[in-house]
N, C-alpha and C. Protein backbone atom coordinates (compact mmCIF):
# COMPACT_ATOMS: atom_id res chain seq x y z
N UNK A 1 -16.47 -14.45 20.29
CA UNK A 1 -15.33 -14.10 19.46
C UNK A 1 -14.25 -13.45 20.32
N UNK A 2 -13.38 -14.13 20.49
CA UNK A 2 -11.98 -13.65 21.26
C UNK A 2 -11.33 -12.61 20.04
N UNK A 3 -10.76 -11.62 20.31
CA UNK A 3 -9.83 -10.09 19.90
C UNK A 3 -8.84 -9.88 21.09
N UNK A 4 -7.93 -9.82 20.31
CA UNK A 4 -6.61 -9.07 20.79
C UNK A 4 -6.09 -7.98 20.45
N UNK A 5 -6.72 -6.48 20.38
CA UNK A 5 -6.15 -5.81 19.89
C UNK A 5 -4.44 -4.90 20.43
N UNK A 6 -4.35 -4.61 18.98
CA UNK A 6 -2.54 -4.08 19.53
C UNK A 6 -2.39 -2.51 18.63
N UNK A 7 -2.23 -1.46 19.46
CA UNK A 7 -2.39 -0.64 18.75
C UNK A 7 -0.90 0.70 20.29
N UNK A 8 -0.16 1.07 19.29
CA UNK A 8 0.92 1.92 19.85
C UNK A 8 0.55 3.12 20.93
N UNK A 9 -1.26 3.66 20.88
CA UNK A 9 -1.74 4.41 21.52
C UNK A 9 -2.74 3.19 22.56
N UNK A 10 -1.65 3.88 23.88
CA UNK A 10 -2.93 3.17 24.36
C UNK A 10 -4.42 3.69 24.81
N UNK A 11 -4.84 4.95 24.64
CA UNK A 11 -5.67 5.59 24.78
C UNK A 11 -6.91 4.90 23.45
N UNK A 12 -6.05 4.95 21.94
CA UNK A 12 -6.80 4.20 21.11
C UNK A 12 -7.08 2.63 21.44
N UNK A 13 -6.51 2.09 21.95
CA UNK A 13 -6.54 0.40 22.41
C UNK A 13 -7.48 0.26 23.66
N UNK A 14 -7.71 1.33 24.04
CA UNK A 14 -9.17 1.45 25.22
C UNK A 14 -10.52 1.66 24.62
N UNK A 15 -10.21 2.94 23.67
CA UNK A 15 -11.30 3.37 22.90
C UNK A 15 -12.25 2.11 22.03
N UNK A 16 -11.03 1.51 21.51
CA UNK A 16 -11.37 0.18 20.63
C UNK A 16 -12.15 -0.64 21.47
N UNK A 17 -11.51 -1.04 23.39
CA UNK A 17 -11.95 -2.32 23.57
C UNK A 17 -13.44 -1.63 24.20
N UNK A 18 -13.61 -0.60 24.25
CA UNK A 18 -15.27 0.34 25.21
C UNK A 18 -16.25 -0.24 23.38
N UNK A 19 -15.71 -0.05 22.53
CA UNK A 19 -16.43 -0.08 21.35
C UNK A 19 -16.89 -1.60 20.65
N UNK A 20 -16.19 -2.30 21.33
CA UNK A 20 -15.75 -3.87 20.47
C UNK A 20 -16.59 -4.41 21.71
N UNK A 21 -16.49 -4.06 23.07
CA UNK A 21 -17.39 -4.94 23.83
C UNK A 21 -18.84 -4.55 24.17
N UNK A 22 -18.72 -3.85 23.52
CA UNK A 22 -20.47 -2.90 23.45
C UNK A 22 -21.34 -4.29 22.70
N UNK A 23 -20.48 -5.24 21.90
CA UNK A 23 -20.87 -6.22 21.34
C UNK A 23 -21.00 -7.38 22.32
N UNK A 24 -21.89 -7.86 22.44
CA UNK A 24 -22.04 -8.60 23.94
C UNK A 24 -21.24 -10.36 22.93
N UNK A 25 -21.28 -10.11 21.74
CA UNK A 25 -20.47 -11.82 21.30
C UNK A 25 -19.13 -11.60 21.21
N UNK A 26 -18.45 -10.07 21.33
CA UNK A 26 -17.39 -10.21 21.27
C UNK A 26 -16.52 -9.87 22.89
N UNK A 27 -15.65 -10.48 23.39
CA UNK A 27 -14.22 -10.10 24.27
C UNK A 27 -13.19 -9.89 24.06
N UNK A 28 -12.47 -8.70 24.40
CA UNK A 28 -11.44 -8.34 24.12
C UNK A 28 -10.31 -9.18 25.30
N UNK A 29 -9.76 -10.28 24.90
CA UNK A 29 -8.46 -11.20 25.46
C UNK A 29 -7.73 -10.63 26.38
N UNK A 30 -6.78 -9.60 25.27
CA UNK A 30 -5.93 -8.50 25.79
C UNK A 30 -5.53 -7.70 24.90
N UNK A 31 -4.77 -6.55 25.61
CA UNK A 31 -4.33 -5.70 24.90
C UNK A 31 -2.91 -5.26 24.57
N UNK A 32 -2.30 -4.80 23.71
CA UNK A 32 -0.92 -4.76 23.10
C UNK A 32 -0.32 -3.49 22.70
N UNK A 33 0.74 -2.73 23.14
CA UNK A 33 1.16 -1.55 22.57
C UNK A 33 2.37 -1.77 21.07
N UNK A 34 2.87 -3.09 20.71
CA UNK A 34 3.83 -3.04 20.07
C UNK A 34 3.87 -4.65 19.13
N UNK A 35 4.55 -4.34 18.14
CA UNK A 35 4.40 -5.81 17.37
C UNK A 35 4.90 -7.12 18.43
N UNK A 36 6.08 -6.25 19.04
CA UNK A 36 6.80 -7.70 19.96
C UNK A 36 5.58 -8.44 20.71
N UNK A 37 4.75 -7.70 21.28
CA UNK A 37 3.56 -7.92 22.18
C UNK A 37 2.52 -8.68 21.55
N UNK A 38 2.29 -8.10 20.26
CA UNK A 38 1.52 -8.61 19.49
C UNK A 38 1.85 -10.22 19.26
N UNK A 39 3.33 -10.60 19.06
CA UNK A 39 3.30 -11.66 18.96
C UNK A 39 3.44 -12.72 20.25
N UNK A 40 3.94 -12.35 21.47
CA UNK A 40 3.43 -12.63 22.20
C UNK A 40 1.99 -13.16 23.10
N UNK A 41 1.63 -12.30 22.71
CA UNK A 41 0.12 -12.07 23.22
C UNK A 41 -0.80 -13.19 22.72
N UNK A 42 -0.59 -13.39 20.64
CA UNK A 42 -0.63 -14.06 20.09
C UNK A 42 -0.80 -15.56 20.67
N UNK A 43 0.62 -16.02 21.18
CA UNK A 43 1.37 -17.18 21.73
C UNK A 43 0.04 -17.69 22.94
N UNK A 44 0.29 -16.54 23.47
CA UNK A 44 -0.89 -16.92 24.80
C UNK A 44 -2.07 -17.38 24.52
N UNK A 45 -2.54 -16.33 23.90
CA UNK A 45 -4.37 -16.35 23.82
C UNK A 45 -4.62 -17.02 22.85
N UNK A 46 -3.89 -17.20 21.58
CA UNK A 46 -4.21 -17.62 19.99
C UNK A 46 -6.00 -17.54 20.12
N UNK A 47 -5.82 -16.33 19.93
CA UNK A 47 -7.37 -15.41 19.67
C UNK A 47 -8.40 -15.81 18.71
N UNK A 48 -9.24 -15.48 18.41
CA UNK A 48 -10.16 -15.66 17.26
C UNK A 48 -10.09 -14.50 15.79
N UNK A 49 -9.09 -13.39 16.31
CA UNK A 49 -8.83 -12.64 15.77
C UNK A 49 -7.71 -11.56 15.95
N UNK A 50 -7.02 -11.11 15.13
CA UNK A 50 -5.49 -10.09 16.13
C UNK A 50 -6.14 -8.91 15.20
N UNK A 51 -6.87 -7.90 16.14
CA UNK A 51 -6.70 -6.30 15.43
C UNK A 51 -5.58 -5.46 15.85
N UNK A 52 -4.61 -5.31 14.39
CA UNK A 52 -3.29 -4.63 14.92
C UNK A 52 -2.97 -3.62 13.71
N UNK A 53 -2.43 -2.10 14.32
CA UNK A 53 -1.91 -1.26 14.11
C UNK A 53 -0.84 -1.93 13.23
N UNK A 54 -0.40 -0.74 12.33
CA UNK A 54 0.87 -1.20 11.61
C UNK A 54 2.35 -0.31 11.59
N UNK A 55 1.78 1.02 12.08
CA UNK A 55 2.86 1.77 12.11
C UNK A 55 3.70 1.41 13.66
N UNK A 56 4.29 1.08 14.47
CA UNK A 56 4.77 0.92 15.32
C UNK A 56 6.22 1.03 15.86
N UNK A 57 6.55 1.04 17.20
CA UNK A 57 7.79 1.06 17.84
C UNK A 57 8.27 -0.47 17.53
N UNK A 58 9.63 -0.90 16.97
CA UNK A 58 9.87 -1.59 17.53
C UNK A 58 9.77 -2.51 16.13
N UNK A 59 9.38 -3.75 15.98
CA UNK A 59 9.26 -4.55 14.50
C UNK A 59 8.17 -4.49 13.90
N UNK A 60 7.15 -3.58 14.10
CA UNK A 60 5.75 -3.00 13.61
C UNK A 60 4.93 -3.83 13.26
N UNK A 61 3.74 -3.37 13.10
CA UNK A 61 2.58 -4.57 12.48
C UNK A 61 2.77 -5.48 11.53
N UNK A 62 3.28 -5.09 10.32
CA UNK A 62 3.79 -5.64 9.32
C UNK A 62 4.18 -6.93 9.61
N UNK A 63 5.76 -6.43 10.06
CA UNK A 63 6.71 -7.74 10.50
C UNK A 63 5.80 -8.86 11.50
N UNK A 64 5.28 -7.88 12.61
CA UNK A 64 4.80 -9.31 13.30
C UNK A 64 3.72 -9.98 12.90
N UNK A 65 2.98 -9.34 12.13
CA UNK A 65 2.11 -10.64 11.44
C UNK A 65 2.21 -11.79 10.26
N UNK A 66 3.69 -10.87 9.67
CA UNK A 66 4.34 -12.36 9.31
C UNK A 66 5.04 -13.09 10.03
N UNK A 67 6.09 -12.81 11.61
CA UNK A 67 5.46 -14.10 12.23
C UNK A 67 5.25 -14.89 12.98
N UNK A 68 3.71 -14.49 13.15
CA UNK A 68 2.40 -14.85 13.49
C UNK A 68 2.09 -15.78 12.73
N UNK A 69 2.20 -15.31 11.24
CA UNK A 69 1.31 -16.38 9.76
C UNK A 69 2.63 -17.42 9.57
N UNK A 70 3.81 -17.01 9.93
CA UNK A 70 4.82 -18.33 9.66
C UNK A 70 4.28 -19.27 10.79
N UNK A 71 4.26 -19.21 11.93
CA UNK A 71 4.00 -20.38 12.97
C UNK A 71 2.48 -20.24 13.17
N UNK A 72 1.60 -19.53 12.55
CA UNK A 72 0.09 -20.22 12.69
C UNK A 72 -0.89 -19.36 11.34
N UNK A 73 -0.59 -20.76 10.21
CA UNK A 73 -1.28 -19.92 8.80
C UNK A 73 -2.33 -19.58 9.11
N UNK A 74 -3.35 -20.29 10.09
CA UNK A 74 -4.54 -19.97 9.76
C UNK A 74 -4.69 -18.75 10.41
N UNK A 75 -3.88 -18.05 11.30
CA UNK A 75 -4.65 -16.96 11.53
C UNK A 75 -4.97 -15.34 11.22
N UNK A 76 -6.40 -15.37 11.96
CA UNK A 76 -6.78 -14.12 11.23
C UNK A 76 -6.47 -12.37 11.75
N UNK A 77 -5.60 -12.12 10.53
CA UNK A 77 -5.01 -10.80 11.45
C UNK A 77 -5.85 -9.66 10.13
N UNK A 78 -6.02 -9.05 11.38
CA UNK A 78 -7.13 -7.47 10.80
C UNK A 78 -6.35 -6.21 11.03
N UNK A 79 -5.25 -5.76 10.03
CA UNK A 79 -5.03 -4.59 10.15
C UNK A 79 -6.11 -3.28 10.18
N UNK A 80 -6.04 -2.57 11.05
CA UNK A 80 -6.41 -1.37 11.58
C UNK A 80 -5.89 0.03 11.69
N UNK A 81 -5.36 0.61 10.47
CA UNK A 81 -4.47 1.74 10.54
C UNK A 81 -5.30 3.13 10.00
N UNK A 82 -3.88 4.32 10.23
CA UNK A 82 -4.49 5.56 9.58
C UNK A 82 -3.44 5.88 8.18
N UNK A 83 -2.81 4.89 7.78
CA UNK A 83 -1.85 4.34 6.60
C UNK A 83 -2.47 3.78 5.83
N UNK A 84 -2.69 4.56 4.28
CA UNK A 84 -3.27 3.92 3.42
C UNK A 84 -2.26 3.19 2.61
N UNK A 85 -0.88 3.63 2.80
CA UNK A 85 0.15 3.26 1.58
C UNK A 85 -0.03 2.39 1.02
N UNK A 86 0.61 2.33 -0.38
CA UNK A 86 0.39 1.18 -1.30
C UNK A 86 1.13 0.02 -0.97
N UNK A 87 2.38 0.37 -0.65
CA UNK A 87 3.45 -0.66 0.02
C UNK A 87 2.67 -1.63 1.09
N UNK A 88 2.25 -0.40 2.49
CA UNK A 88 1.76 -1.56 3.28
C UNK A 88 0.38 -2.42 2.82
N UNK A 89 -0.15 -2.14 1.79
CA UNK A 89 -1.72 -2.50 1.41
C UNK A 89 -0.82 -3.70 0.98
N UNK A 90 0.03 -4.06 -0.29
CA UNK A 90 0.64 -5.05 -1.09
C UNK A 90 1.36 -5.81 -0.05
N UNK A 91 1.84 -5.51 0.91
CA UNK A 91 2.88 -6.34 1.66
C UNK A 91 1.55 -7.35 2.62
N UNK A 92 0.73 -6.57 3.38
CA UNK A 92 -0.33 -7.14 3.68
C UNK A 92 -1.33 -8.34 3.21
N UNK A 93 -1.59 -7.83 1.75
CA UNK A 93 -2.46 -8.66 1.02
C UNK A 93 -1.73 -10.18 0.76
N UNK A 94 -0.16 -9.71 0.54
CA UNK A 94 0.55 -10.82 0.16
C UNK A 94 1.15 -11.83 1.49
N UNK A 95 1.24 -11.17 2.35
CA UNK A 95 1.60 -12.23 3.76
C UNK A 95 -0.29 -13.03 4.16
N UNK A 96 -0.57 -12.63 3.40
CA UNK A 96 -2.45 -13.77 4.09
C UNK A 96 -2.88 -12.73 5.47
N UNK A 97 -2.81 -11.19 5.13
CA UNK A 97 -3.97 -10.91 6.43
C UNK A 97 -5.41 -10.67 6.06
N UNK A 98 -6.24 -10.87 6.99
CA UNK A 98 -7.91 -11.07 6.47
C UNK A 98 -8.39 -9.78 6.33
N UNK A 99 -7.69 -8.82 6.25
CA UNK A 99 -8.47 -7.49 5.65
C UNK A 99 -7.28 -6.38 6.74
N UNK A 100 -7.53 -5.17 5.81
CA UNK A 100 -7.04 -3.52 6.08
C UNK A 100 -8.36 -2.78 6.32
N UNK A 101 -8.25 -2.13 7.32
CA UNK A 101 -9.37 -0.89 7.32
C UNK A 101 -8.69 0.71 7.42
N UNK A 102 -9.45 1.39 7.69
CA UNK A 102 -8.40 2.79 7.92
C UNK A 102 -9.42 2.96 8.88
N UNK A 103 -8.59 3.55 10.00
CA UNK A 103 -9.36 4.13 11.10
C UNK A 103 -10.77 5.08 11.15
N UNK A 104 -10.63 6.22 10.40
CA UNK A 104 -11.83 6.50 9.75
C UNK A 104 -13.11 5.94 9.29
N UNK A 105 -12.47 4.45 9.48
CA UNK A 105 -14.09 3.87 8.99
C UNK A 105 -14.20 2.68 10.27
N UNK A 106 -14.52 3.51 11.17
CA UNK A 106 -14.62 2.83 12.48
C UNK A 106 -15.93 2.15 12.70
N UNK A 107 -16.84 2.57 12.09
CA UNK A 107 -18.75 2.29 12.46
C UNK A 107 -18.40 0.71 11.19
N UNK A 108 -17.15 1.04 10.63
CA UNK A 108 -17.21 -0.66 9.54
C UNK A 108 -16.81 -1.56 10.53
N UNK A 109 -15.92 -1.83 11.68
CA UNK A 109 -15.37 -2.58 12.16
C UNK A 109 -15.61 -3.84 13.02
N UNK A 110 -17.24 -3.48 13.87
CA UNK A 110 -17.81 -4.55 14.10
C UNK A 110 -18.36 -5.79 12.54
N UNK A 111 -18.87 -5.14 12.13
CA UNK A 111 -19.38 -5.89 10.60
C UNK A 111 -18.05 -6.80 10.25
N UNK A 112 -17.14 -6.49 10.30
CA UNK A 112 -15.72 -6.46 9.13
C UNK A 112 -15.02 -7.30 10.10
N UNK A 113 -15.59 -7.68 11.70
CA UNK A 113 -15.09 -8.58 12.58
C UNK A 113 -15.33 -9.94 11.98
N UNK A 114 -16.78 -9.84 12.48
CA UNK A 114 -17.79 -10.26 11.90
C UNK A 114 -17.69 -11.52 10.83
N UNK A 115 -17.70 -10.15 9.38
CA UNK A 115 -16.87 -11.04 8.07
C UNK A 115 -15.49 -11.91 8.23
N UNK A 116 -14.90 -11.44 8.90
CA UNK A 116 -13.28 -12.45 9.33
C UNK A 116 -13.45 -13.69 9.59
N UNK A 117 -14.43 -13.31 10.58
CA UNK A 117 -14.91 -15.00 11.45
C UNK A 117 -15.67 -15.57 10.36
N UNK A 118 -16.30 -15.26 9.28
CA UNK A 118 -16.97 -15.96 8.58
C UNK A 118 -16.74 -16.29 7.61
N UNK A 119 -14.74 -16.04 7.48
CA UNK A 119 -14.01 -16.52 6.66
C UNK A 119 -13.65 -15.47 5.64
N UNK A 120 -14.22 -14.36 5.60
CA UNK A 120 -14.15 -13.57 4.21
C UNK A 120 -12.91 -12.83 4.63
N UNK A 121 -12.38 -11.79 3.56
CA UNK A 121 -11.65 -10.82 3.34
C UNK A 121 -12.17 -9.81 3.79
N UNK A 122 -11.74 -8.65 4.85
CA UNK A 122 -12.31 -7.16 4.24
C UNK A 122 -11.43 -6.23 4.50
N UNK A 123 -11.66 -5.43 3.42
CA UNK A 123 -10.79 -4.44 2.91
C UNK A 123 -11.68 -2.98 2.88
N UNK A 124 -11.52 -2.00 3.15
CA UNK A 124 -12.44 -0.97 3.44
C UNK A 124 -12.55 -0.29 2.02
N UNK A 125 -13.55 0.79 1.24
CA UNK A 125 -13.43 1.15 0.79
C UNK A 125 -13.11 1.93 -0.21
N UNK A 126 -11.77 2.39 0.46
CA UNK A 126 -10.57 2.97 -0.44
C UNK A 126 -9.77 2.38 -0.79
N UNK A 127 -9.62 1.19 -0.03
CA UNK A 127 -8.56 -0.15 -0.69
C UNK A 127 -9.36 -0.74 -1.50
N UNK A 128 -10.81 -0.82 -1.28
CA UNK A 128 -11.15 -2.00 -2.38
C UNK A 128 -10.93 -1.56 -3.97
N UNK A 129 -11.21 0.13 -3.94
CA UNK A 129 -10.78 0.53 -5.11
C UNK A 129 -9.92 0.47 -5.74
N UNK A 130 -8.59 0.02 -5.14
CA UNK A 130 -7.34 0.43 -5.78
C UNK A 130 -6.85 -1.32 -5.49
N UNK A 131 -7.41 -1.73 -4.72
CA UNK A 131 -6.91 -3.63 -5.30
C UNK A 131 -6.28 -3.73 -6.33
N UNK A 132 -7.23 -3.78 -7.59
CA UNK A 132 -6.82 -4.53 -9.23
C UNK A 132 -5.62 -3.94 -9.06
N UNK A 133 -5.45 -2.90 -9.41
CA UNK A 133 -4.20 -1.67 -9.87
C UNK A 133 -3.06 -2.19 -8.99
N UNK A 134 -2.83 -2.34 -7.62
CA UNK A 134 -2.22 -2.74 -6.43
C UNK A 134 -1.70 -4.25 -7.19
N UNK A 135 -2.59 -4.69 -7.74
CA UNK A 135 -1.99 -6.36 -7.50
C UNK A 135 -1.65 -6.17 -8.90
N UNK A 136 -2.20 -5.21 -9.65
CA UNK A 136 -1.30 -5.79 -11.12
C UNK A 136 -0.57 -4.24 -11.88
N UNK A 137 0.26 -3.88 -10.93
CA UNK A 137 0.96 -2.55 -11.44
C UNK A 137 1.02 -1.95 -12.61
N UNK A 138 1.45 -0.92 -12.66
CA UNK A 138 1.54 -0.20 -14.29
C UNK A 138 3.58 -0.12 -13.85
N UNK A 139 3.62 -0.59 -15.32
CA UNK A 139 4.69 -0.51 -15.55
C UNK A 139 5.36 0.81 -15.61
N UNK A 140 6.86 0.92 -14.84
CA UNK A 140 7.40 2.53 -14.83
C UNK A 140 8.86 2.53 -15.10
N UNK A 141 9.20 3.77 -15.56
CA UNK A 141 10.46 4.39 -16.09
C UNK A 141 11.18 5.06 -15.29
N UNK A 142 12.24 4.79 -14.48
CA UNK A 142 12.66 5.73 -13.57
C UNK A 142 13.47 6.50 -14.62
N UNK A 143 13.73 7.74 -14.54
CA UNK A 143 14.48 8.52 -15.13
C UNK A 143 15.87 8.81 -14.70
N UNK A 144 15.76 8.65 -13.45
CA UNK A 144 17.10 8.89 -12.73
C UNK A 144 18.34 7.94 -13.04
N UNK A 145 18.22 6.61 -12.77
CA UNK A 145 18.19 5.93 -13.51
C UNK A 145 19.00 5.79 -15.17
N UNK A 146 18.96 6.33 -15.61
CA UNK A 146 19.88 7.33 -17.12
C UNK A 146 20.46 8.16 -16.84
N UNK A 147 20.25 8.71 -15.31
CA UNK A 147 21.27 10.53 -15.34
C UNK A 147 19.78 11.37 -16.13
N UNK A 148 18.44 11.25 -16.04
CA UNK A 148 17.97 12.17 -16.68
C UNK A 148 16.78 12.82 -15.64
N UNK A 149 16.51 14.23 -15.79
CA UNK A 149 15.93 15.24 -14.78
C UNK A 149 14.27 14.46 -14.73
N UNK A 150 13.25 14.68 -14.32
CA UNK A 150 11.59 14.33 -13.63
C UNK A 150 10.93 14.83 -14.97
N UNK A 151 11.31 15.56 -15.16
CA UNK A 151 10.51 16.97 -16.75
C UNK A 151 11.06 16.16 -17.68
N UNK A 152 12.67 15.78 -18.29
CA UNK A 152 12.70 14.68 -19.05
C UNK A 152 12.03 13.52 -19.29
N UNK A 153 12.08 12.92 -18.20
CA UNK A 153 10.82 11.63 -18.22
C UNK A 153 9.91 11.76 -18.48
N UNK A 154 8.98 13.01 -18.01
CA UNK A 154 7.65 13.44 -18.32
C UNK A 154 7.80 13.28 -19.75
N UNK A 155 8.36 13.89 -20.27
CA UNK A 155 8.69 14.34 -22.22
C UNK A 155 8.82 12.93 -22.56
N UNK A 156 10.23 11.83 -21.85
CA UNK A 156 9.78 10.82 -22.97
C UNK A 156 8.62 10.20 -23.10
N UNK A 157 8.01 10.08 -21.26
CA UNK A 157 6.63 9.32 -21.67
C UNK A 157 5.76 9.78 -22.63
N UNK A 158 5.75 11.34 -22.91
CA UNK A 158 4.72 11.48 -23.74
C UNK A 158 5.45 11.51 -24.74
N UNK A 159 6.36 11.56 -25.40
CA UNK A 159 6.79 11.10 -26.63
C UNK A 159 6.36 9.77 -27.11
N UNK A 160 6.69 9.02 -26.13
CA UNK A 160 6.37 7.44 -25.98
C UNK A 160 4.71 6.92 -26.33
N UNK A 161 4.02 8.36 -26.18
CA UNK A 161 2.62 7.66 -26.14
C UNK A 161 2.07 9.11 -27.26
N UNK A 162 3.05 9.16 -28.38
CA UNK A 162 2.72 9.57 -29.66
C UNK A 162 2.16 10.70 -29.45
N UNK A 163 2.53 11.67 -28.48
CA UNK A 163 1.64 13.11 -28.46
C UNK A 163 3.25 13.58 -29.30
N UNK A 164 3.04 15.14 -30.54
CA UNK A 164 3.70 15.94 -30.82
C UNK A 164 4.17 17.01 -30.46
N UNK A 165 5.55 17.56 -30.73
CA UNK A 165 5.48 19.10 -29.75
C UNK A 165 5.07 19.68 -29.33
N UNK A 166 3.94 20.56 -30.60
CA UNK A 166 2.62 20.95 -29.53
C UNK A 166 2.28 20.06 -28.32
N UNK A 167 1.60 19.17 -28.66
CA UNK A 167 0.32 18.41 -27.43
C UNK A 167 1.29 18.78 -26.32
N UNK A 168 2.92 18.04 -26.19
CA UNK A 168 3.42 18.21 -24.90
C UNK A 168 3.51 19.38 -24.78
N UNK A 169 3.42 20.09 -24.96
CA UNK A 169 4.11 21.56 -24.90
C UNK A 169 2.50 22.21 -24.07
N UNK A 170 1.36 21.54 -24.31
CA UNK A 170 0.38 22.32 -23.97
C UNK A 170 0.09 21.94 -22.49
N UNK A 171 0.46 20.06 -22.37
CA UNK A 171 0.13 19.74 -21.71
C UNK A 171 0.84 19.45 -19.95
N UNK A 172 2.14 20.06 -20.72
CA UNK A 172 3.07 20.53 -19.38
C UNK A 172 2.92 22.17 -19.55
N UNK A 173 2.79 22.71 -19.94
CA UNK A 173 2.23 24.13 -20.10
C UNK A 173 4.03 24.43 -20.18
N UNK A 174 4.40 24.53 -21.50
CA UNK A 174 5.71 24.91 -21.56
C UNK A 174 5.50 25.47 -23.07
N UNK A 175 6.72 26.07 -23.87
CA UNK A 175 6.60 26.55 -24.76
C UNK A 175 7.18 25.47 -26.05
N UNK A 176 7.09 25.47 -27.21
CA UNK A 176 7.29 24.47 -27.98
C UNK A 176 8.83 24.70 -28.30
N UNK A 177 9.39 25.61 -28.37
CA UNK A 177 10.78 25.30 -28.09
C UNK A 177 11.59 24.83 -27.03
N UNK A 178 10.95 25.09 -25.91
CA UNK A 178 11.34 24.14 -24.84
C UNK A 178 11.30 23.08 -24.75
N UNK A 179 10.33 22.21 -25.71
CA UNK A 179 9.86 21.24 -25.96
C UNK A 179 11.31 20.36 -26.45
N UNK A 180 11.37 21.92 -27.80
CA UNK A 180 12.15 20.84 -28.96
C UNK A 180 13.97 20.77 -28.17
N UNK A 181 13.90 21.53 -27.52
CA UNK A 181 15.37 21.92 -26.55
C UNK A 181 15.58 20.39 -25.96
N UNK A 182 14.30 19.61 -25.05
CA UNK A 182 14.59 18.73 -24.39
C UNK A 182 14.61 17.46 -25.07
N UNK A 183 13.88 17.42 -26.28
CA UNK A 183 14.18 16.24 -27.29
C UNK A 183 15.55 16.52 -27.44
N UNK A 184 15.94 17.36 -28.34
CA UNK A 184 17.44 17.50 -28.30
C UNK A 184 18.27 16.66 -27.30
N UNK A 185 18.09 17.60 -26.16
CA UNK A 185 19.08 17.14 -25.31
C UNK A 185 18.92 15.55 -24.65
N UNK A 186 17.29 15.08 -24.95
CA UNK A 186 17.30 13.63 -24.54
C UNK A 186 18.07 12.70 -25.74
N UNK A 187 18.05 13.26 -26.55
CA UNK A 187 18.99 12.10 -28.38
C UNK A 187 19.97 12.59 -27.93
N UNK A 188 20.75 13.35 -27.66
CA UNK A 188 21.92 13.90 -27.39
C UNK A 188 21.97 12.81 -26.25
N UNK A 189 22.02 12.73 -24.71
CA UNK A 189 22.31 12.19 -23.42
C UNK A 189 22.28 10.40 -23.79
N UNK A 190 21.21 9.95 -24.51
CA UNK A 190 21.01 8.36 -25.22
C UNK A 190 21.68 7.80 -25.99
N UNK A 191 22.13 9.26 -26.97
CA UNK A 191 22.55 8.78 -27.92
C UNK A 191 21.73 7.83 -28.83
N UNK A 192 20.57 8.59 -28.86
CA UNK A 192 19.37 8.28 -29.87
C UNK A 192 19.32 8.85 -31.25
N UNK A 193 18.78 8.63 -32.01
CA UNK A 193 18.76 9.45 -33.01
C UNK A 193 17.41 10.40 -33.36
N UNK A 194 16.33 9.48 -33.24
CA UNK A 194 15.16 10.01 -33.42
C UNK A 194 14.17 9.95 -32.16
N UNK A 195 12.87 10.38 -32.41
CA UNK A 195 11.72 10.36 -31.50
C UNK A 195 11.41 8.91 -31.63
N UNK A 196 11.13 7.88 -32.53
CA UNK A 196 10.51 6.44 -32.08
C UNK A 196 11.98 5.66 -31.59
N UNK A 197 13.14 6.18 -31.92
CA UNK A 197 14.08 5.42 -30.90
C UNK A 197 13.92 5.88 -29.30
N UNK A 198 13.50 7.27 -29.34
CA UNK A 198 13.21 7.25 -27.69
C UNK A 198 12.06 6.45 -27.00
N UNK A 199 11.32 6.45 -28.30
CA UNK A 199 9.91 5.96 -27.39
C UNK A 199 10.38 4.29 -27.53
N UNK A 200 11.01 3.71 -28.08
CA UNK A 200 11.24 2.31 -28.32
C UNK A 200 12.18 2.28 -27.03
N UNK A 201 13.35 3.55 -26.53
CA UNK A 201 14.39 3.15 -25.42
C UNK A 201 13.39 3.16 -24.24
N UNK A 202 12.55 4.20 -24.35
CA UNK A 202 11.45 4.48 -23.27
C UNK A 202 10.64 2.97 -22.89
N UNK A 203 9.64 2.39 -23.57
CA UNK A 203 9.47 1.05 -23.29
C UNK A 203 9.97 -0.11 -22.96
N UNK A 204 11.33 -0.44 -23.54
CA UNK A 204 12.34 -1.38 -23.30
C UNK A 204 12.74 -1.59 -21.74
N UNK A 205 12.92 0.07 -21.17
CA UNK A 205 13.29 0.05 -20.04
C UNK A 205 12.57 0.59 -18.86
N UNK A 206 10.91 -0.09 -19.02
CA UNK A 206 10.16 0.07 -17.74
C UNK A 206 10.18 -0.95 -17.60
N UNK A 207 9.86 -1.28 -15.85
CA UNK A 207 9.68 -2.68 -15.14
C UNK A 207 8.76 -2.14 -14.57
N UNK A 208 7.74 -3.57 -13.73
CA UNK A 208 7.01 -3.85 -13.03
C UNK A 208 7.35 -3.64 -12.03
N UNK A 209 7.13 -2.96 -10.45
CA UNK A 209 7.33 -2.80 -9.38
C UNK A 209 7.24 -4.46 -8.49
């Protein structure tokens, strides 16, 4: 199994190849400090596998493995970061790379080679949990958006999802006239009249990320 890893530290891109060739089926090709390289490197060796960093100098992991996947679909790129973000997890999943790990789960990475070459997906742990959610968002309300404050929004959502003065009032730990102050002033700013016109303006105007 040919590897190319590309990672911005090169102290980590040593560490990796002392660990990856401890595996007598795998060789490390070469090695890469930056996406430009990465795709380069790519060009040369067209590896059996690209383990690459994503935070980087320069057009970062991201960018160069899309493209990598524009001029060669089939291949298999294994992000390797200490970035769990949701952004880069979704941008990833959706350009075709064969799995995310987080550095932390380093003793997964021979296995999770492994799985690549044998065609599968892998995704470490903490991503696998949050997949579904990742690929099929919850719909959201920016508040800002209207001209309206973070604590407003809080209030319409829970207006929106049928709790009464009290409940919000307990559950932002505020007092129930504070409560009724910010209804006010949200029918007032909308130009709403009531509580199910907010919660009806409130739904109308969430989108999908």
């Amino acid at each position: 199994m040919q590897v190319i890893l590309i990672d911005d530290d090169s102290l980590v891109c040593l560490s990796l190849k002392t660990i990856l060739q401890a595996d007598p089926e795998i060789r490390v090709s070469a090695i890469g400090t930056s996406g430009e390289e990465a795709v380069q490197l790519y060009e040369t060796y067209q590896p059996d596998i690209l383990l690459m960093d994503i935070q980087m100098k320069g057009i970062g992991g991201l960018a160069a493995g899309e493209r990598i996947l524009q001029k060669y679909p089939d291949a298999r790129i294994l992000f390797l970061t200490t970035f769990s973000d949701n952004e880069y997890i979704i941008k990833a999943l959706g350009m075709g790379a064969k799995g995310y790990l987080i550095k932390q789960d380093i003793d997964a990475l021979i296995p999770a080679l492994r799985a690549v070459m044998s065609g599968q997906n892998v995704f470490g742990n903490e991503i696998v949990t949050r997949i579904p959610a990742l690929m099929h968002p919850k719909p959201v309300f920016e508040p800002e958006k209207f001209h309206l404050s973070t604590r407003e929004g809080e209030i319409m959502e829970l207006i929106a999802k049928g709790l009464n003065n009290k409940e919000i009032a307990d559950t932002l730990f505020l007092s129930e006239g504070t409560v009724r102050n910010y209804l006010s002033a949200l029918l007032d700013k909308l130009s709403l009249r009531d509580r199910t016109q907010l919660a009806v303006f409130y739904y109308r105007n969430q989108y999908t990320p």
